[in-house]
Protein backbone atom coordinates (compact mmCIF):
# COMPACT_ATOMS: atom_id res chain seq x y z
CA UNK A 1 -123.90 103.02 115.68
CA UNK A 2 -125.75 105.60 117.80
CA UNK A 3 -125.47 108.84 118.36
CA UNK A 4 -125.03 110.28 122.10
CA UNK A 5 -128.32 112.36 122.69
CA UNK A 6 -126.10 115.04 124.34
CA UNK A 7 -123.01 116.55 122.34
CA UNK A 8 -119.68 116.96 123.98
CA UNK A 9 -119.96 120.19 124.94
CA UNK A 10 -116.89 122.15 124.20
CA UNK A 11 -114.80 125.01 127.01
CA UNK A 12 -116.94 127.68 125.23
CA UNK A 13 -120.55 126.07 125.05
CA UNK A 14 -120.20 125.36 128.98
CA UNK A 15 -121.12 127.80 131.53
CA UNK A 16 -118.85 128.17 134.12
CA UNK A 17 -119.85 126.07 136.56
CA UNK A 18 -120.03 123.21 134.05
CA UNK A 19 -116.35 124.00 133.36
CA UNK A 20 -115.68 124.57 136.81
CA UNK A 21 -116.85 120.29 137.31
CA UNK A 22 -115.58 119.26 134.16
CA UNK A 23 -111.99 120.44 135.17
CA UNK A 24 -112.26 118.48 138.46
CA UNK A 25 -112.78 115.53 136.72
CA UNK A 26 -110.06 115.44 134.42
CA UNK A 27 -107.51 116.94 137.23
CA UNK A 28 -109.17 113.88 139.05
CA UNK A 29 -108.18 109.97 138.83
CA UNK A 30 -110.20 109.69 136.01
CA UNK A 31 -107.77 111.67 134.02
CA UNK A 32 -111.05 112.74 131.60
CA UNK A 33 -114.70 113.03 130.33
CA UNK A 34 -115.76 109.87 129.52
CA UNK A 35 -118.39 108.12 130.15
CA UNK A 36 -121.49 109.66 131.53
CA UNK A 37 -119.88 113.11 132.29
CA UNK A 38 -120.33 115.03 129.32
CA UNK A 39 -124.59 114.34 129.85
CA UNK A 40 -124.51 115.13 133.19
CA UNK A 41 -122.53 118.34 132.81
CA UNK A 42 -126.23 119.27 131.80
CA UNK A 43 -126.64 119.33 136.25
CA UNK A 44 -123.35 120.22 137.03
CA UNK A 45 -124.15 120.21 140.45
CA UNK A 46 -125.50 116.80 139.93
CA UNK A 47 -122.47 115.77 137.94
CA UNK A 48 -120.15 117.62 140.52
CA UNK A 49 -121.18 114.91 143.25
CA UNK A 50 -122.06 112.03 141.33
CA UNK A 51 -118.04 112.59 140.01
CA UNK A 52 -116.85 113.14 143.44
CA UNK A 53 -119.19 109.80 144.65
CA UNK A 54 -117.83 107.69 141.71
CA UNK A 55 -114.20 108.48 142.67
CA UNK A 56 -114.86 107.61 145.82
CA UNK A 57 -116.78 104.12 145.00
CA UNK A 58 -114.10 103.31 142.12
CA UNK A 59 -110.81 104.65 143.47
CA UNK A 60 -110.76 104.74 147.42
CA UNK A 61 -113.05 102.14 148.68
CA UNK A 62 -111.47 99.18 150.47
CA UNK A 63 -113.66 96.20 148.71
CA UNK A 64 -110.67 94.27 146.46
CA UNK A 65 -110.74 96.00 142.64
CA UNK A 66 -111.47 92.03 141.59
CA UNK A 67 -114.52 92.14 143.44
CA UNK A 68 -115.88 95.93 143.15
CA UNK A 69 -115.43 95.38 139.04
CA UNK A 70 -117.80 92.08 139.34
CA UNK A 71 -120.27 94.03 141.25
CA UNK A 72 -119.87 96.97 138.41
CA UNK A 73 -120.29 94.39 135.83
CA UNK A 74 -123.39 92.71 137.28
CA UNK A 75 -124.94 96.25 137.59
CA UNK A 76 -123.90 97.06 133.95
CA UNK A 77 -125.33 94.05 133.13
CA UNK A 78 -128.83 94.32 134.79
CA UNK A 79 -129.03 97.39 132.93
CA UNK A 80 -127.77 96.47 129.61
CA UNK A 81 -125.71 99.50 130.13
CA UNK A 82 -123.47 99.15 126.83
CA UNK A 83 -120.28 101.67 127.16
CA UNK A 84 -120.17 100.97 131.08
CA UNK A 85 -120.03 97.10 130.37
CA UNK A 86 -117.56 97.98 127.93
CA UNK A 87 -115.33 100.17 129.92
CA UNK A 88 -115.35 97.66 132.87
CA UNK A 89 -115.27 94.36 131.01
CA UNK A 90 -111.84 95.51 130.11
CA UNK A 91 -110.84 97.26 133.66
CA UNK A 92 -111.95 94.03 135.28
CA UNK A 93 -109.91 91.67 133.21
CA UNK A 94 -106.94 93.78 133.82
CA UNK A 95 -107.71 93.66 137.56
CA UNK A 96 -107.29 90.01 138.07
CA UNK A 97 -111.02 88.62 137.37
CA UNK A 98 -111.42 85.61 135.32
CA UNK A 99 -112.44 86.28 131.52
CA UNK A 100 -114.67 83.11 132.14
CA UNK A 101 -116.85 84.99 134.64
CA UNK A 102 -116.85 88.09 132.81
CA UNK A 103 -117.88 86.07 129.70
CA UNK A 104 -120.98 84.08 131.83
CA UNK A 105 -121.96 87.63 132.98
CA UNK A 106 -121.85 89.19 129.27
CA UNK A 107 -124.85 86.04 128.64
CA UNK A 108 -126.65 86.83 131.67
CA UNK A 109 -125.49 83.42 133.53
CA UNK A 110 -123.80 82.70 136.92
CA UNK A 111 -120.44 81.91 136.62
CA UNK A 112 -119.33 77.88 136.25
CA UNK A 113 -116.56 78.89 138.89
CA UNK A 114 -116.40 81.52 141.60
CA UNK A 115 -114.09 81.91 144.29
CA UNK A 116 -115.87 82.14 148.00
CA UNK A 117 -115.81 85.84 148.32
CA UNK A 118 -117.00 85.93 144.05
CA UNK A 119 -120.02 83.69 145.16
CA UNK A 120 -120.93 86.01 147.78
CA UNK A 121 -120.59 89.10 146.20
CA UNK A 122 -122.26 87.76 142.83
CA UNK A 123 -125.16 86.58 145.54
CA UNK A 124 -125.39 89.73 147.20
CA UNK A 125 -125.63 92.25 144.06
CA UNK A 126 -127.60 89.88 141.59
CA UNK A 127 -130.07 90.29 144.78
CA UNK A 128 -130.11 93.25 145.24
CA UNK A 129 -130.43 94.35 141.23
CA UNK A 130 -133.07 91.57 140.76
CA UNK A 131 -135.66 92.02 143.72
CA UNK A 132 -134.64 95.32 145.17
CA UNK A 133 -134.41 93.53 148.94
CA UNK A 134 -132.09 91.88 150.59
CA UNK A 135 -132.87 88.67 152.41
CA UNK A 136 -131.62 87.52 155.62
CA UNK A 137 -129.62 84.85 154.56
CA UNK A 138 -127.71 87.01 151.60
CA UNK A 139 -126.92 90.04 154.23
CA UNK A 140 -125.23 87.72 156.78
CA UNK A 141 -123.08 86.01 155.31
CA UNK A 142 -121.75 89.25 152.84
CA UNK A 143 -121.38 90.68 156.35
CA UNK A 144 -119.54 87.97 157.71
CA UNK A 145 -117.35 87.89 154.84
CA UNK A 146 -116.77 91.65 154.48
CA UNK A 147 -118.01 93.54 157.58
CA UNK A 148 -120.70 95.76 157.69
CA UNK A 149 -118.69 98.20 155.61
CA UNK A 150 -118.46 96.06 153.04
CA UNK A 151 -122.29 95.79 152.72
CA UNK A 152 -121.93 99.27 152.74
CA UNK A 153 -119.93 99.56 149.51
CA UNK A 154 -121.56 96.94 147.57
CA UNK A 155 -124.42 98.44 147.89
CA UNK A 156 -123.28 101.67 146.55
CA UNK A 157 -121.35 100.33 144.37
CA UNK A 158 -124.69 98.82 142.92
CA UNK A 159 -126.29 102.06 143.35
CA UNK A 160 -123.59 104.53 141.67
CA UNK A 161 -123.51 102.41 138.88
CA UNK A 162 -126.78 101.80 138.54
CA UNK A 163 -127.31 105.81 138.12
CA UNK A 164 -124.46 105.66 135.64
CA UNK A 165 -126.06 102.85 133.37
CA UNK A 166 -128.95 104.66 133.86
CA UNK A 167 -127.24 108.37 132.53
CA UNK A 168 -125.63 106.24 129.58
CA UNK A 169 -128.73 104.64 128.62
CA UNK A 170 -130.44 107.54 128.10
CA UNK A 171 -127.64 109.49 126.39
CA UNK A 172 -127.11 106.35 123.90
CA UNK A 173 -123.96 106.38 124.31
CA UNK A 174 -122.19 104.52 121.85
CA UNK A 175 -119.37 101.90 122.24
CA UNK A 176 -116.41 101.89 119.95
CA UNK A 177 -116.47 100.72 116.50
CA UNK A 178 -115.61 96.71 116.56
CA UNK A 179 -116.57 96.61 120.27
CA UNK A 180 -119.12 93.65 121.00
CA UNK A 181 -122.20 94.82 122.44
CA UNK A 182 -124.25 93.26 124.89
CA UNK A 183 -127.40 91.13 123.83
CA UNK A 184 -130.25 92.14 125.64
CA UNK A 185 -131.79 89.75 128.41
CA UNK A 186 -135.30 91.18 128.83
């Protein structure tokens, strides 16, 4: 097992503005530092909003928490993020989405069986992650589906993620001892 490339930093190695963040996210829904917050304490002002964006994409957004944890899993799984696919492989499950799709996702496959509103959402963020655009087609009928607002938060729910695969990956941070790590697809 890795080590993180940042250590926890502790109430007296922080400044006070990294103390100042730190205590809004574990006052906040999170109820901790997991995750990428202890690296990006290094920018607290960086990890001040990113915090206050995630709690917004994870905890107030109106997409279904079914369908918001595929999308986080597909983007944890573009980026062979390890802890975030481990964190939400488990918070997804416990939100209602099939272990089968969560298990075709883990092996970089499309699901045997989606639901309608699965299918699209799988469409729209495997597009998005995989060619960067969007085509016609794809953005129609997620907006049909979901409304322009719900374009809206799949696509930053792609794009908060992605920054927090990205912050994990380059922190290494490790997944618990015993916990199945992803195999990687590039």
């Amino acid at each position: 097992m890795t080590e993180p490339r940042f250590k926890t930093l502790t109430p007296e190695t922080m400044t006070p503005e990294q103390r100042r963040v730190a205590d809004a996210i574990v006052r906040g829904p999170r109820g901790g530092m997991r995750g990428p917050f202890s690296a990006l304490l290094r920018s607290p002002g960086l990890a001040d909003v990113a915090q206050k964006l995630g709690e917004h994409v994870r905890f107030k957004m109106t997409m279904p928490a079914p369908l918001r944890e595929l999308a986080i899993l597909l983007t944890a799984r573009h980026w062979t993020a390890q802890y975030e696919w481990y964190a939400h492989n488990k918070i997804a499950r416990e939100a209602g989405l099939a272990p089968a799709i969560c298990d075709a996702i883990a092996e970089g496959k499309r699901p045997a069986t989606l639901s309608a509103d699965e299918a699209i959402v799988y469409e729209f963020c495997s597009e998005l992650l995989s060619t960067t655009q969007m085509s016609d087609a794809t953005f129609a009928k997620t907006r049909e589906c979901f409304g322009e607002a719900g374009v809206m938060e799949l696509t930053g729910t792609c794009g908060y993620y992605s920054l927090v695969a990205m912050v994990l990956n380059v922190d290494r941070q490790p997944i618990p001892e015993g916990a199945v790590p992803l195999k990687p697809l590039r």
